[in-house]
N, C-alpha and C. Protein backbone atom coordinates (compact mmCIF):
# COMPACT_ATOMS: atom_id res chain seq x y z
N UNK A 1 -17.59 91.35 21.36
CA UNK A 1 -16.60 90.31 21.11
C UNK A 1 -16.98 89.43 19.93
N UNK A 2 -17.85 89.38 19.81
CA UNK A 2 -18.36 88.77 18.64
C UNK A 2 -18.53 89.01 17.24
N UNK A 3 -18.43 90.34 17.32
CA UNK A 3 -17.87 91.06 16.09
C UNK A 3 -16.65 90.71 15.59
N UNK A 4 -15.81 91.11 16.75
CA UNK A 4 -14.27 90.70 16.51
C UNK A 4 -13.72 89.16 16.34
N UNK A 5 -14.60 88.36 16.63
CA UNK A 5 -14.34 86.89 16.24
C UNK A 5 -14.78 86.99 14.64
N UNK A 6 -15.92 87.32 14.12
CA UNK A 6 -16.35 86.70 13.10
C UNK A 6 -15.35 87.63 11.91
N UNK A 7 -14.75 89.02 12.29
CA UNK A 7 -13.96 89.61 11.65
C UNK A 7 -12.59 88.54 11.26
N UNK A 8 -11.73 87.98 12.36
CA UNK A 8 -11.14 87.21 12.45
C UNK A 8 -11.46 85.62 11.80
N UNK A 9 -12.15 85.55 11.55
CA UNK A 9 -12.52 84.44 10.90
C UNK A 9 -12.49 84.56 9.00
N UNK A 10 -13.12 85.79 8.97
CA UNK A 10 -12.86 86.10 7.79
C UNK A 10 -11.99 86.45 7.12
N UNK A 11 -10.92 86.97 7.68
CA UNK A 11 -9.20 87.58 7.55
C UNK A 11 -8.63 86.00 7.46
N UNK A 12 -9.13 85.05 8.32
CA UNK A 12 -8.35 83.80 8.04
C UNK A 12 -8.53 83.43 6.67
N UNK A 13 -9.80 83.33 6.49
CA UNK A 13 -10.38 82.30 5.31
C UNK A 13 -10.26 83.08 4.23
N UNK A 14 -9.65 84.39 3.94
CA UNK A 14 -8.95 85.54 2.76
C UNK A 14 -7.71 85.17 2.40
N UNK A 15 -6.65 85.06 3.52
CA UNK A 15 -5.36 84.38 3.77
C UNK A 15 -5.37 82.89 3.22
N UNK A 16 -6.54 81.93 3.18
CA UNK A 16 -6.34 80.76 2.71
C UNK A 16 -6.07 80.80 0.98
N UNK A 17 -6.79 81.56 0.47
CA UNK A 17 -7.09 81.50 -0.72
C UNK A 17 -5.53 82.87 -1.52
N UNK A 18 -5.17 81.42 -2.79
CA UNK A 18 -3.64 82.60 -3.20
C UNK A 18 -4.20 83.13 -4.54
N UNK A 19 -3.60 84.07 -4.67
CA UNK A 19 -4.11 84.80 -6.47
C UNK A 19 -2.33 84.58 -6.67
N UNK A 20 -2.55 84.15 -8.09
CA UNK A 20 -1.37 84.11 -8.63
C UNK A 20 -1.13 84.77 -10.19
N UNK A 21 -0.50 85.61 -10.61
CA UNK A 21 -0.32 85.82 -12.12
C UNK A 21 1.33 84.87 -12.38
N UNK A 22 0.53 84.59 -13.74
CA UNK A 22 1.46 83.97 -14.30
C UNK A 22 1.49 84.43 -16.10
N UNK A 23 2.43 84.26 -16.84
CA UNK A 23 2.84 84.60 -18.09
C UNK A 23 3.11 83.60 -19.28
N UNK A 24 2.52 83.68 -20.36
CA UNK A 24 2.68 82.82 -21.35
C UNK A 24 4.31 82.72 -21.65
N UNK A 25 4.83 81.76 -21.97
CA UNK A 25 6.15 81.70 -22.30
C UNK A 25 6.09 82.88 -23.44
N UNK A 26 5.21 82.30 -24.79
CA UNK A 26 5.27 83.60 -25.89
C UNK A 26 5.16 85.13 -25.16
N UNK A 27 4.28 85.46 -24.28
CA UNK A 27 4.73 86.78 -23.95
C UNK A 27 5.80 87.82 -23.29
N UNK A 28 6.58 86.40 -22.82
CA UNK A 28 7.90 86.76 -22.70
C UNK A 28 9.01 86.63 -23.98
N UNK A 29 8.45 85.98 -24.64
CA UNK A 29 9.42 85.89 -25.58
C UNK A 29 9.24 87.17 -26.56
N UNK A 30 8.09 88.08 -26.78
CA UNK A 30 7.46 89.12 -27.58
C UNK A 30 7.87 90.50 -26.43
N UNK A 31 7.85 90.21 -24.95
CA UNK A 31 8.61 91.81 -24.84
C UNK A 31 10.10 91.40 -25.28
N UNK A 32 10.56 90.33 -25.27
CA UNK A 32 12.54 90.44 -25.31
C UNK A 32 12.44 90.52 -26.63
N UNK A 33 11.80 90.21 -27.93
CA UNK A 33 11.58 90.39 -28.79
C UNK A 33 11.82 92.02 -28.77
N UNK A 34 10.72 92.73 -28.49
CA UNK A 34 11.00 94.20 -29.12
C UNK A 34 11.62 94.79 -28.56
N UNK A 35 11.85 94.62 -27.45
CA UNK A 35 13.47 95.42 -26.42
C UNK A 35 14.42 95.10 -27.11
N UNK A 36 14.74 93.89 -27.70
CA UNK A 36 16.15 93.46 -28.62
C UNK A 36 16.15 94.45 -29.81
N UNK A 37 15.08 93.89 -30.48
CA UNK A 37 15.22 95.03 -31.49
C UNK A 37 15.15 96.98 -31.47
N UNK A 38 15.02 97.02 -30.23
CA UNK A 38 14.89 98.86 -29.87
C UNK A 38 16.37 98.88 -30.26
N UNK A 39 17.60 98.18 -29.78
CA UNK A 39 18.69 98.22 -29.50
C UNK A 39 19.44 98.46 -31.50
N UNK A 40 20.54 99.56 -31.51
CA UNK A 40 20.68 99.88 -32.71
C UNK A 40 21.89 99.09 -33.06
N UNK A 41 22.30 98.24 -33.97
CA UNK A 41 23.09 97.43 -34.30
C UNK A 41 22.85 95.59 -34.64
N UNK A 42 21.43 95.77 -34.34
CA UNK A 42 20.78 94.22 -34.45
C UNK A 42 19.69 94.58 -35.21
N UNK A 43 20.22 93.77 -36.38
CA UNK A 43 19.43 93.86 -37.85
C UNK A 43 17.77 93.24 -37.61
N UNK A 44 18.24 91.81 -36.85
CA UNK A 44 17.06 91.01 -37.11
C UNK A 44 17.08 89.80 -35.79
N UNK A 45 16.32 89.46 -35.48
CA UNK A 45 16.45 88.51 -34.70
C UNK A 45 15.97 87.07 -36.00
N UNK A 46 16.72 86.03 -35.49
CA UNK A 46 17.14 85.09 -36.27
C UNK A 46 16.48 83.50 -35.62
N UNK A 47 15.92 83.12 -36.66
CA UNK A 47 15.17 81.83 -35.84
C UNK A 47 15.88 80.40 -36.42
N UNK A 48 16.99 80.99 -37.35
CA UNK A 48 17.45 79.24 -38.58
C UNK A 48 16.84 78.96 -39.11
N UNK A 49 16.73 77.69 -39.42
CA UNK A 49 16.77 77.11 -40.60
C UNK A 49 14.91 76.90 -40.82
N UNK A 50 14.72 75.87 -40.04
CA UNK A 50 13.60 75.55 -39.61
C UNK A 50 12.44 76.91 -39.32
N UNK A 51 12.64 77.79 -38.39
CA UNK A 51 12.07 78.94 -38.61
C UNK A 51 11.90 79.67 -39.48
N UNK A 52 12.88 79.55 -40.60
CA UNK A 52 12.71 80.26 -41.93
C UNK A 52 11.87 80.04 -42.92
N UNK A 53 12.02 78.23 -42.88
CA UNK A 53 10.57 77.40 -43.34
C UNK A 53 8.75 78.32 -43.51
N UNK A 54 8.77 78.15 -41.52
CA UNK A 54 7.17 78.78 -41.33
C UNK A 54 7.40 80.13 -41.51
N UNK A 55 8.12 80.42 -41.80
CA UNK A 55 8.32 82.19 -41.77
C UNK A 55 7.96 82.56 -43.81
N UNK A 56 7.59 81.87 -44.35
CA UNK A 56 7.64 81.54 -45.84
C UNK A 56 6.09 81.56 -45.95
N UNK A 57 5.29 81.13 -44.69
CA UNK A 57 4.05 80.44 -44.81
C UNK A 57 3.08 81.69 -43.76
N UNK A 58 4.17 82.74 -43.42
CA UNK A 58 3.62 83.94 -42.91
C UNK A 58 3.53 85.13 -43.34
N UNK A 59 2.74 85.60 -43.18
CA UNK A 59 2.55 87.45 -44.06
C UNK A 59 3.76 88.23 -43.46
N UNK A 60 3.58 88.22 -42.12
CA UNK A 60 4.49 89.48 -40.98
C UNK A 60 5.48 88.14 -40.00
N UNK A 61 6.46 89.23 -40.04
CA UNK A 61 7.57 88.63 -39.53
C UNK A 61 7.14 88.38 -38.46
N UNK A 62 7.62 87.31 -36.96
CA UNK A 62 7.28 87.22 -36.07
C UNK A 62 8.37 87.69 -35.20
N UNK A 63 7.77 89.10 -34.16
CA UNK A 63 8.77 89.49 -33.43
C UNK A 63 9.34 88.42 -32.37
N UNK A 64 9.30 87.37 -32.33
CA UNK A 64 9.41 85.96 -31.44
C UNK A 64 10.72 84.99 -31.88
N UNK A 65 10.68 85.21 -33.19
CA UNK A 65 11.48 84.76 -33.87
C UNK A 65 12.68 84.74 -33.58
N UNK A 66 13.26 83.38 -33.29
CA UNK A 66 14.96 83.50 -32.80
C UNK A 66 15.40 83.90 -31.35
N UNK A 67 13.88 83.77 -30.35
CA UNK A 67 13.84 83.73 -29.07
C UNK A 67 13.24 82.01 -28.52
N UNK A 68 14.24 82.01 -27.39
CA UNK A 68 13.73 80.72 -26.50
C UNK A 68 13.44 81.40 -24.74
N UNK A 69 12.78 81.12 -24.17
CA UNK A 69 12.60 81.44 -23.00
C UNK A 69 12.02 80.43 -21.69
N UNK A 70 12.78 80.34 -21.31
CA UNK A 70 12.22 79.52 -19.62
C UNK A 70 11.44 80.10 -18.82
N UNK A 71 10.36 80.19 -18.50
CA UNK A 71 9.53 80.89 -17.68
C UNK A 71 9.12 80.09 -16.42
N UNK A 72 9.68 81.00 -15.11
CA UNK A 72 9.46 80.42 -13.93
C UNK A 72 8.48 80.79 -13.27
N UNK A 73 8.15 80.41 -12.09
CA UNK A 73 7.48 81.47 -11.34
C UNK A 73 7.90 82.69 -10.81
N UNK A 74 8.99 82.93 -11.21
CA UNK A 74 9.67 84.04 -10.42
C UNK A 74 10.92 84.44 -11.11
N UNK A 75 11.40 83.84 -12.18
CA UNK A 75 12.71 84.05 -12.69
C UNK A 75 12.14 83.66 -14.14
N UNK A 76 13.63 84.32 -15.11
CA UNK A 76 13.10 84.04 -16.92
C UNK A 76 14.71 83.83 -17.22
N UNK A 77 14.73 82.86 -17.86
CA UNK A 77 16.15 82.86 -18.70
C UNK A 77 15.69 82.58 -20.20
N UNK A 78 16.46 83.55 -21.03
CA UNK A 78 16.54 83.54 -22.43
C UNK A 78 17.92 83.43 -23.14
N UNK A 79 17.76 82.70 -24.57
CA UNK A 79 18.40 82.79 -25.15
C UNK A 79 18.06 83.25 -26.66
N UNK A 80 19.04 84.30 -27.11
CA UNK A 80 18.69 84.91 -28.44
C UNK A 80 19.47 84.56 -29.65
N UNK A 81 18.77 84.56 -30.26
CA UNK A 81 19.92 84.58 -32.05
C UNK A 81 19.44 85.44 -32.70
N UNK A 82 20.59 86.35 -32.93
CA UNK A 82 20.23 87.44 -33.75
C UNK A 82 21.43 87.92 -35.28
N UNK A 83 21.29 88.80 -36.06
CA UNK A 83 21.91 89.20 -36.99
C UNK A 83 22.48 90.52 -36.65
N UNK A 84 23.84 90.63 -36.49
CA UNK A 84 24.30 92.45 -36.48
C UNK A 84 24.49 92.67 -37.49
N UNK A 85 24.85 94.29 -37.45
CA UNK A 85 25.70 95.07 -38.01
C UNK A 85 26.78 94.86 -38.79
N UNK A 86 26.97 94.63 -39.64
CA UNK A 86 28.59 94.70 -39.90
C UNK A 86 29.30 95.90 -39.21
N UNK A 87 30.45 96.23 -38.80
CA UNK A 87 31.38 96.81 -37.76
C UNK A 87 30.69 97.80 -36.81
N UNK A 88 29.73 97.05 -36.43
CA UNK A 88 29.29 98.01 -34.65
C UNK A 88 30.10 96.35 -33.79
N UNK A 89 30.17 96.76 -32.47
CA UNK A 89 30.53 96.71 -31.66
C UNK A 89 29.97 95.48 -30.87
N UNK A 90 30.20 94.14 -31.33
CA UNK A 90 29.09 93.39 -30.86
C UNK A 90 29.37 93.24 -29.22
N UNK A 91 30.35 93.20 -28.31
CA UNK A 91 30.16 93.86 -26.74
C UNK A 91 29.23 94.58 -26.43
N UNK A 92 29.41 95.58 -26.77
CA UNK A 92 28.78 96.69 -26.90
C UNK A 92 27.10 96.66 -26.69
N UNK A 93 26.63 95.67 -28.30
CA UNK A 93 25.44 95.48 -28.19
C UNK A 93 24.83 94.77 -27.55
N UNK A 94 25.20 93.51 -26.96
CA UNK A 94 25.44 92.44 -26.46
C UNK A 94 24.94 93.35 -24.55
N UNK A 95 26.03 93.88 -24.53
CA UNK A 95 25.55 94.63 -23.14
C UNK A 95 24.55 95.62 -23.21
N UNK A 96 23.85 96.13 -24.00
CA UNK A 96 22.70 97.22 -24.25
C UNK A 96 21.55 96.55 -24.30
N UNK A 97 21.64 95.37 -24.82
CA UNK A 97 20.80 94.48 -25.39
C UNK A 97 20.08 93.82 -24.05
N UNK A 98 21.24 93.20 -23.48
CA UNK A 98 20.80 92.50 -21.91
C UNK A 98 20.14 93.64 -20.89
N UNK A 99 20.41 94.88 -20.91
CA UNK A 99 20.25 95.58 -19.93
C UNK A 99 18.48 96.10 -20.66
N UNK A 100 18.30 96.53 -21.69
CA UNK A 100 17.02 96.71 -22.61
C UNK A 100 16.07 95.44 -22.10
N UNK A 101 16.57 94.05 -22.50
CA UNK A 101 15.66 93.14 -22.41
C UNK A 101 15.49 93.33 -20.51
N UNK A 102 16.16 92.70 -19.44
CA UNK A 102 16.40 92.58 -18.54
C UNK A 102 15.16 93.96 -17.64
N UNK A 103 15.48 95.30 -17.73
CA UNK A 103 14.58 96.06 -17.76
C UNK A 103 13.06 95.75 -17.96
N UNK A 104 12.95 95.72 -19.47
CA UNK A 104 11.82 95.37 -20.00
C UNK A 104 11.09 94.47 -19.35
N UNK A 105 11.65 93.23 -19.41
CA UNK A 105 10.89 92.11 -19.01
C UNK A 105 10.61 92.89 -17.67
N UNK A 106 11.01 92.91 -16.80
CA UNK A 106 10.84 93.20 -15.22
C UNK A 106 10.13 94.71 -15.04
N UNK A 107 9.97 95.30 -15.90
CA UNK A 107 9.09 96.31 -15.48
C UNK A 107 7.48 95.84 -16.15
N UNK A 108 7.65 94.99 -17.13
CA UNK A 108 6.29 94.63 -17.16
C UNK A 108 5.38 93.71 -16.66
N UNK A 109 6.58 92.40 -16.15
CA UNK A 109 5.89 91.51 -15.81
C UNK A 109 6.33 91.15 -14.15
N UNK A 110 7.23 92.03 -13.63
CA UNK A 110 7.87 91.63 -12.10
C UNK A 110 9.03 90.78 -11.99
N UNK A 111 9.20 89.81 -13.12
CA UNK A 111 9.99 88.63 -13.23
C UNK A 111 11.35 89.08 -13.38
N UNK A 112 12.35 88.36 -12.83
CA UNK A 112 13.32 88.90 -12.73
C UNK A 112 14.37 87.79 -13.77
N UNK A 113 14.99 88.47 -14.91
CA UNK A 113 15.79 87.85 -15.87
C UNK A 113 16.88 87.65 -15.45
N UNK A 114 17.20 86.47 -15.19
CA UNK A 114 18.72 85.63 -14.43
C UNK A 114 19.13 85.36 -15.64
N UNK A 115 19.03 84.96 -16.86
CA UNK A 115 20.20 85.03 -17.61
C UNK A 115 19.63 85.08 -19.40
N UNK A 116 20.68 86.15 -19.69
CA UNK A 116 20.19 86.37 -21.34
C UNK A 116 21.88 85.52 -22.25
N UNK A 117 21.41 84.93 -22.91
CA UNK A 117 22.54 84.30 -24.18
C UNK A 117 22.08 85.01 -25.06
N UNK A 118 22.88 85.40 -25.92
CA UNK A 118 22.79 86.02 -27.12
C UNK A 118 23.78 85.40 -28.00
N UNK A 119 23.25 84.46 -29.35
CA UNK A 119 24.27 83.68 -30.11
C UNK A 119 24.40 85.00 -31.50
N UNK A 120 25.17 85.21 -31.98
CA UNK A 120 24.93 85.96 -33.12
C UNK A 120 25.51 84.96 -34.34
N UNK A 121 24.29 84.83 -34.98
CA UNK A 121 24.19 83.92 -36.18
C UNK A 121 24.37 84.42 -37.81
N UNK A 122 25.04 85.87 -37.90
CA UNK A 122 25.06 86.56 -38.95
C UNK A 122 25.77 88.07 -38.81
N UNK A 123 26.34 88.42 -39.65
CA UNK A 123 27.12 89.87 -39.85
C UNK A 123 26.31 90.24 -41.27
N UNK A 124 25.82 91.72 -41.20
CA UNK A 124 25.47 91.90 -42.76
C UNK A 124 25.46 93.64 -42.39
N UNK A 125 25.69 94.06 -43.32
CA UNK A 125 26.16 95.61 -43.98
C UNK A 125 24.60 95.74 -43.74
N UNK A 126 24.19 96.85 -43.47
CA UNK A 126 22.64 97.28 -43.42
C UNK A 126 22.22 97.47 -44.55
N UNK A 127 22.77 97.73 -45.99
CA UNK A 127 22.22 97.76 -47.29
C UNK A 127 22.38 95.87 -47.83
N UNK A 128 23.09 95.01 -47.65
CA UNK A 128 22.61 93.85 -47.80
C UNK A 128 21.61 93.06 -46.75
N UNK A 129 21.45 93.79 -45.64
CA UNK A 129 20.03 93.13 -45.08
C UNK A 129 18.87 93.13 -45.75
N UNK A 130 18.45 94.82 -46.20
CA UNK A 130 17.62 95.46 -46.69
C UNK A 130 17.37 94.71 -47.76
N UNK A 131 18.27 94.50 -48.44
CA UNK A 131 18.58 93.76 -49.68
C UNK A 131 18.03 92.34 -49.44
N UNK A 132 18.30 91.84 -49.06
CA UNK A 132 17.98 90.38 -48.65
C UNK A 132 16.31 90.69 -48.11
N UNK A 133 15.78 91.11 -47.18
CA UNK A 133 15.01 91.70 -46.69
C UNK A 133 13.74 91.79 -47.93
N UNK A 134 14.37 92.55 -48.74
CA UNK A 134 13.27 93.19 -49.94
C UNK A 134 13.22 91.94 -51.11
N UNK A 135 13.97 90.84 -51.02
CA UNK A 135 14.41 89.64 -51.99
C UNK A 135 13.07 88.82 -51.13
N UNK A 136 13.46 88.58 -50.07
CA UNK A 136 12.57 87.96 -49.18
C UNK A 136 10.95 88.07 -49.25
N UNK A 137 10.63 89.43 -49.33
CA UNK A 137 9.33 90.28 -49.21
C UNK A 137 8.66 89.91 -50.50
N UNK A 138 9.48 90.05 -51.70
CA UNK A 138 9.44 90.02 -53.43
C UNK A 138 8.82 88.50 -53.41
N UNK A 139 9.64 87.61 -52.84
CA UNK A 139 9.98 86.19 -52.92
C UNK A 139 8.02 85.48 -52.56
N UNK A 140 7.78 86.26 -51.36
CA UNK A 140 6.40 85.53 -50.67
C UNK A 140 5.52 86.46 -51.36
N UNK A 141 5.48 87.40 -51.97
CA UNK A 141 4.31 88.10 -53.05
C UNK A 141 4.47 87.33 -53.82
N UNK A 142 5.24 86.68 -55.14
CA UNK A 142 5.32 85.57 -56.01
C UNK A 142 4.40 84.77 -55.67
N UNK A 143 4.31 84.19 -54.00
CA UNK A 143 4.21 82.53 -53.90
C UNK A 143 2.87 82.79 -53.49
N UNK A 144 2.56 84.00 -52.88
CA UNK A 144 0.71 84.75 -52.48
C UNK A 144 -0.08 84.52 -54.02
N UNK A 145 0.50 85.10 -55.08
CA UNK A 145 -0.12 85.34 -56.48
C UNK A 145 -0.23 83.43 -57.12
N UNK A 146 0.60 83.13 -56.33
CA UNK A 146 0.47 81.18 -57.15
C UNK A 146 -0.62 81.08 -56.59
């Protein structure tokens, strides 16, 4: 009997103690990051004005960029700004997009995504992204060589 008490004692005092994982806001914001962009019709994820600033003062784009995220203990709501396509289907992407991120997040981290916004802050032809894109790239080699 005394076995079985001190067994019981120890099963209690295991039960007292909780393990918890928890998630950096940024690492939620870096899987919806590259699940958004898997999705074909979203040029770029988009951070404004202000983001464009520190984005001047960086080598590599930040896949984070133009993501906000609430991180719960148990739930994630995001909101995105991104750049399409000129004539794809922004429904379309909009629903591929949520179901990609939504997935994602929850197969990596358990958390379950209650709600994605997606603002779209730009339309551009895929040869004037590129374009802009390679102006951009040109632009911060200049300001590396000052």
């Amino acid at each position: 009997m005394a076995v079985n008490e001190t067994n019981t004692a120890v099963k209690s005092q295991e039960n007292t103690h909780q393990n918890t994982l928890t998630f950096e806001d940024q690492v939620i914001k870096k899987i919806a990051g590259i699940a958004a962009n898997e999705i074909k019709g979203i040029l770029s994820m988009s951070g404004g004005f202000m983001s464009g600033l520190t984005d001047r003062f960086r080598s590599t784009e930040d896949i984070t960029k133009g993501i906000n995220a609430e991180v719960g203990e148990k739930q994630v709501a995001l909101d995105l700004k991104v750049i399409v396509e000129y004539g794809k289907n922004v429904p379309a992407i909009f629903s591929e997009t949520v179901n990609n991120v939504k997935k994602s997040v929850h197969e990596m981290t358990g958390l379950e995504v209650v709600e994605v916004n997606m603002h779209v802050e730009d339309v551009m032809t895929r040869s004037e992204f590129e374009a802009k894109t390679d102006r951009d790239k040109e632009q911060e080699s200049k300001r590396d060589l000052e």
